[in-house]
Each structure stands twice: as C-alpha cells, then as structure tokens.
C-alpha atoms as a PDB file:
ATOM      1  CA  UNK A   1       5.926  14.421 -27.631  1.00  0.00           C
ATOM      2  CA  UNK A   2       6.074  13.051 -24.381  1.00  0.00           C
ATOM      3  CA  UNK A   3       4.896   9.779 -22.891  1.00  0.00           C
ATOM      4  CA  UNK A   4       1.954  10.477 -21.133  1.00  0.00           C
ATOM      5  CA  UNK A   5       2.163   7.123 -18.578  1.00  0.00           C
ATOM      6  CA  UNK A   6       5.544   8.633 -17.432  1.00  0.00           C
ATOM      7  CA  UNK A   7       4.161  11.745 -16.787  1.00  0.00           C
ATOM      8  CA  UNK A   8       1.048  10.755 -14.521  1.00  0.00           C
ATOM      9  CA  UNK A   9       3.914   8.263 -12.791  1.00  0.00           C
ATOM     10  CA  UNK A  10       6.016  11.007 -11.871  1.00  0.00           C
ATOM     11  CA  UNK A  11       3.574  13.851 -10.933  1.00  0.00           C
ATOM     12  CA  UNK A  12       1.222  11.532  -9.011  1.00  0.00           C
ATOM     13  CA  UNK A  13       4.227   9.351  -7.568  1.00  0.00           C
ATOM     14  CA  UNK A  14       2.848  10.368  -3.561  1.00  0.00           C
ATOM     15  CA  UNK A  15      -0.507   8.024  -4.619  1.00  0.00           C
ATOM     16  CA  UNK A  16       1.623   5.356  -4.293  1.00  0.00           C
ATOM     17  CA  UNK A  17       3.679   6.714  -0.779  1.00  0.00           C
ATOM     18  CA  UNK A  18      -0.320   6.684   0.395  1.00  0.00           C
ATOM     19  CA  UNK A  19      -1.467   3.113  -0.674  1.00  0.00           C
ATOM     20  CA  UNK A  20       1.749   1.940   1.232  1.00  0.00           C
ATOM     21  CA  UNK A  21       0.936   4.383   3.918  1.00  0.00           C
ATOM     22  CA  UNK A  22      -2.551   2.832   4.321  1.00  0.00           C
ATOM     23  CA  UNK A  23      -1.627  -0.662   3.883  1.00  0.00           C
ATOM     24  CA  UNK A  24       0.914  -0.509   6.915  1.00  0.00           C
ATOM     25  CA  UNK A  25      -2.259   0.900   9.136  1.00  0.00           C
ATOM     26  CA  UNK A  26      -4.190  -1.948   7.649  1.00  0.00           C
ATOM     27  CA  UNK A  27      -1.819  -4.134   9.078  1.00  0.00           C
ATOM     28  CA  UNK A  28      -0.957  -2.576  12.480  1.00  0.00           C
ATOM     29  CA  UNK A  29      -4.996  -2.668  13.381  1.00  0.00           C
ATOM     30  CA  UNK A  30      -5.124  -6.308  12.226  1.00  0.00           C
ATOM     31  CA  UNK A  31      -2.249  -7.184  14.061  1.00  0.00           C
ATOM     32  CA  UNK A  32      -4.172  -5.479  17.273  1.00  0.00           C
ATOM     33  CA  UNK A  33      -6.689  -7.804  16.629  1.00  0.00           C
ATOM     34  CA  UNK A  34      -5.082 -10.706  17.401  1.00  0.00           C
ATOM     35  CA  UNK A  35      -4.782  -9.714  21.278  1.00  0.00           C
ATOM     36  CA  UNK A  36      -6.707 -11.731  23.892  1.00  0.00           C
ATOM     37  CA  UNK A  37      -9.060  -9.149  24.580  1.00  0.00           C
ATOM     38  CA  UNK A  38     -10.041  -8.709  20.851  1.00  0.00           C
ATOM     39  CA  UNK A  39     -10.564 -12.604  19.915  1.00  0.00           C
ATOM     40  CA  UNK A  40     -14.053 -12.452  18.318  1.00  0.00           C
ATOM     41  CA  UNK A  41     -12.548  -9.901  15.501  1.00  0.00           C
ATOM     42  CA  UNK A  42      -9.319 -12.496  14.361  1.00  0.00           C
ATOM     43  CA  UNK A  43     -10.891 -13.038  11.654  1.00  0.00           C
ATOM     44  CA  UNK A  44     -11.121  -9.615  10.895  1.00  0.00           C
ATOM     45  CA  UNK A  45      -7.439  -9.169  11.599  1.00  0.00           C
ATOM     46  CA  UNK A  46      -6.405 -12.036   9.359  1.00  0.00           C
ATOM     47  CA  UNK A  47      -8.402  -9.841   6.059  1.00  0.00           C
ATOM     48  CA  UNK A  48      -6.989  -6.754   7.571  1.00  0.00           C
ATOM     49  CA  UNK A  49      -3.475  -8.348   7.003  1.00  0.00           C
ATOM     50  CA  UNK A  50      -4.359  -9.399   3.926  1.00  0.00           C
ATOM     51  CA  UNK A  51      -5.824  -6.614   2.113  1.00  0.00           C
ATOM     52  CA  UNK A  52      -2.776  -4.208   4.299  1.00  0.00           C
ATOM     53  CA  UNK A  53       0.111  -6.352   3.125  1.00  0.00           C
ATOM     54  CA  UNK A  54      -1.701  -6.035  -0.740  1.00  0.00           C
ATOM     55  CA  UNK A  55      -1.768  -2.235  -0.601  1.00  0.00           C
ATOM     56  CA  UNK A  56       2.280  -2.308   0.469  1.00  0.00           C
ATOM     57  CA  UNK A  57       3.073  -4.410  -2.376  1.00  0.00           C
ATOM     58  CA  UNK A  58       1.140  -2.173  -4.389  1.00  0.00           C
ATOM     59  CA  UNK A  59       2.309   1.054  -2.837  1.00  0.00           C
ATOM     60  CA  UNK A  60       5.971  -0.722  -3.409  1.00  0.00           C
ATOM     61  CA  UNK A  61       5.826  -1.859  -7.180  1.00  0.00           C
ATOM     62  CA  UNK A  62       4.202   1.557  -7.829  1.00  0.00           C
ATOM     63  CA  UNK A  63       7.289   3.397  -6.167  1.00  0.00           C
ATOM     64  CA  UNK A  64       9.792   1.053  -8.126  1.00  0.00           C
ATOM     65  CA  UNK A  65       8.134   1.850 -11.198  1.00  0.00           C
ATOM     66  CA  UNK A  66       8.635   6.091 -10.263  1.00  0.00           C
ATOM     67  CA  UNK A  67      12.062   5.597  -9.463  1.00  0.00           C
ATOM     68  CA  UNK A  68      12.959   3.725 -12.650  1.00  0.00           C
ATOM     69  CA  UNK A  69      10.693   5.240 -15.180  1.00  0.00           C
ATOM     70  CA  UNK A  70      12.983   8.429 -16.122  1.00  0.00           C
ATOM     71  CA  UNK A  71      10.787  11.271 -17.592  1.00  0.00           C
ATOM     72  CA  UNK A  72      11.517  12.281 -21.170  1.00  0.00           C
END
C-alpha cells in the first residue's frame, strides 16, 4: 500500500511552483510601493514583503520536500 502524503506531494507538486509564484508578485508590488510617488502605501509594501517573502519560503520548503520525497 502506498503512502498517501507522498502521493498528494508528488501529483499536486505545481501548488507549491504557485505559492512561490505568488509570493514573488507579492513582493515585486510591495517593492513598487516604496517609490516616491507611492509613499502613503509603505506600509502596505512593508506587509506585502512580508506575507510575499512567507509564500516563497513556503513555495520553497514545499518543492524541497517533492524533490526528496521519492514515491513508493
């Protein structure tokens, strides 16, 4: 019988290619709010960089774990 954890890793490894995906946009629009002309949303940027650089590390340990989680 086969581990069903691997399974759903390996079948739905592109969830984790998207969190990655939309934590690098997270961070590019933060980082756009940081320009002169866009100083009353900083603050905004600053979360945006927060919660973007949380969804790569996610998007990376999830991708880690697919790449070293062989399927039985």
């Amino acid at each position: 019988m086969t581990n069903p954890f691997k399974i759903i890793l390996h079948k739905y490894g592109w969830v984790h290619l998207s969190l990655g995906l939309f934590g690098n946009a997270a961070f590019f629009i933060g980082s756009l709010f940081f320009l002169p002309a866009l100083d009353d949303l900083k603050m905004l940027g600053v979360w945006l960089f927060v919660v973007g650089s949380g969804f790569m590390l996610i998007g990376a340990l999830g991708r880690l774990l697919v790449d070293f989680v062989e399927p039985d």
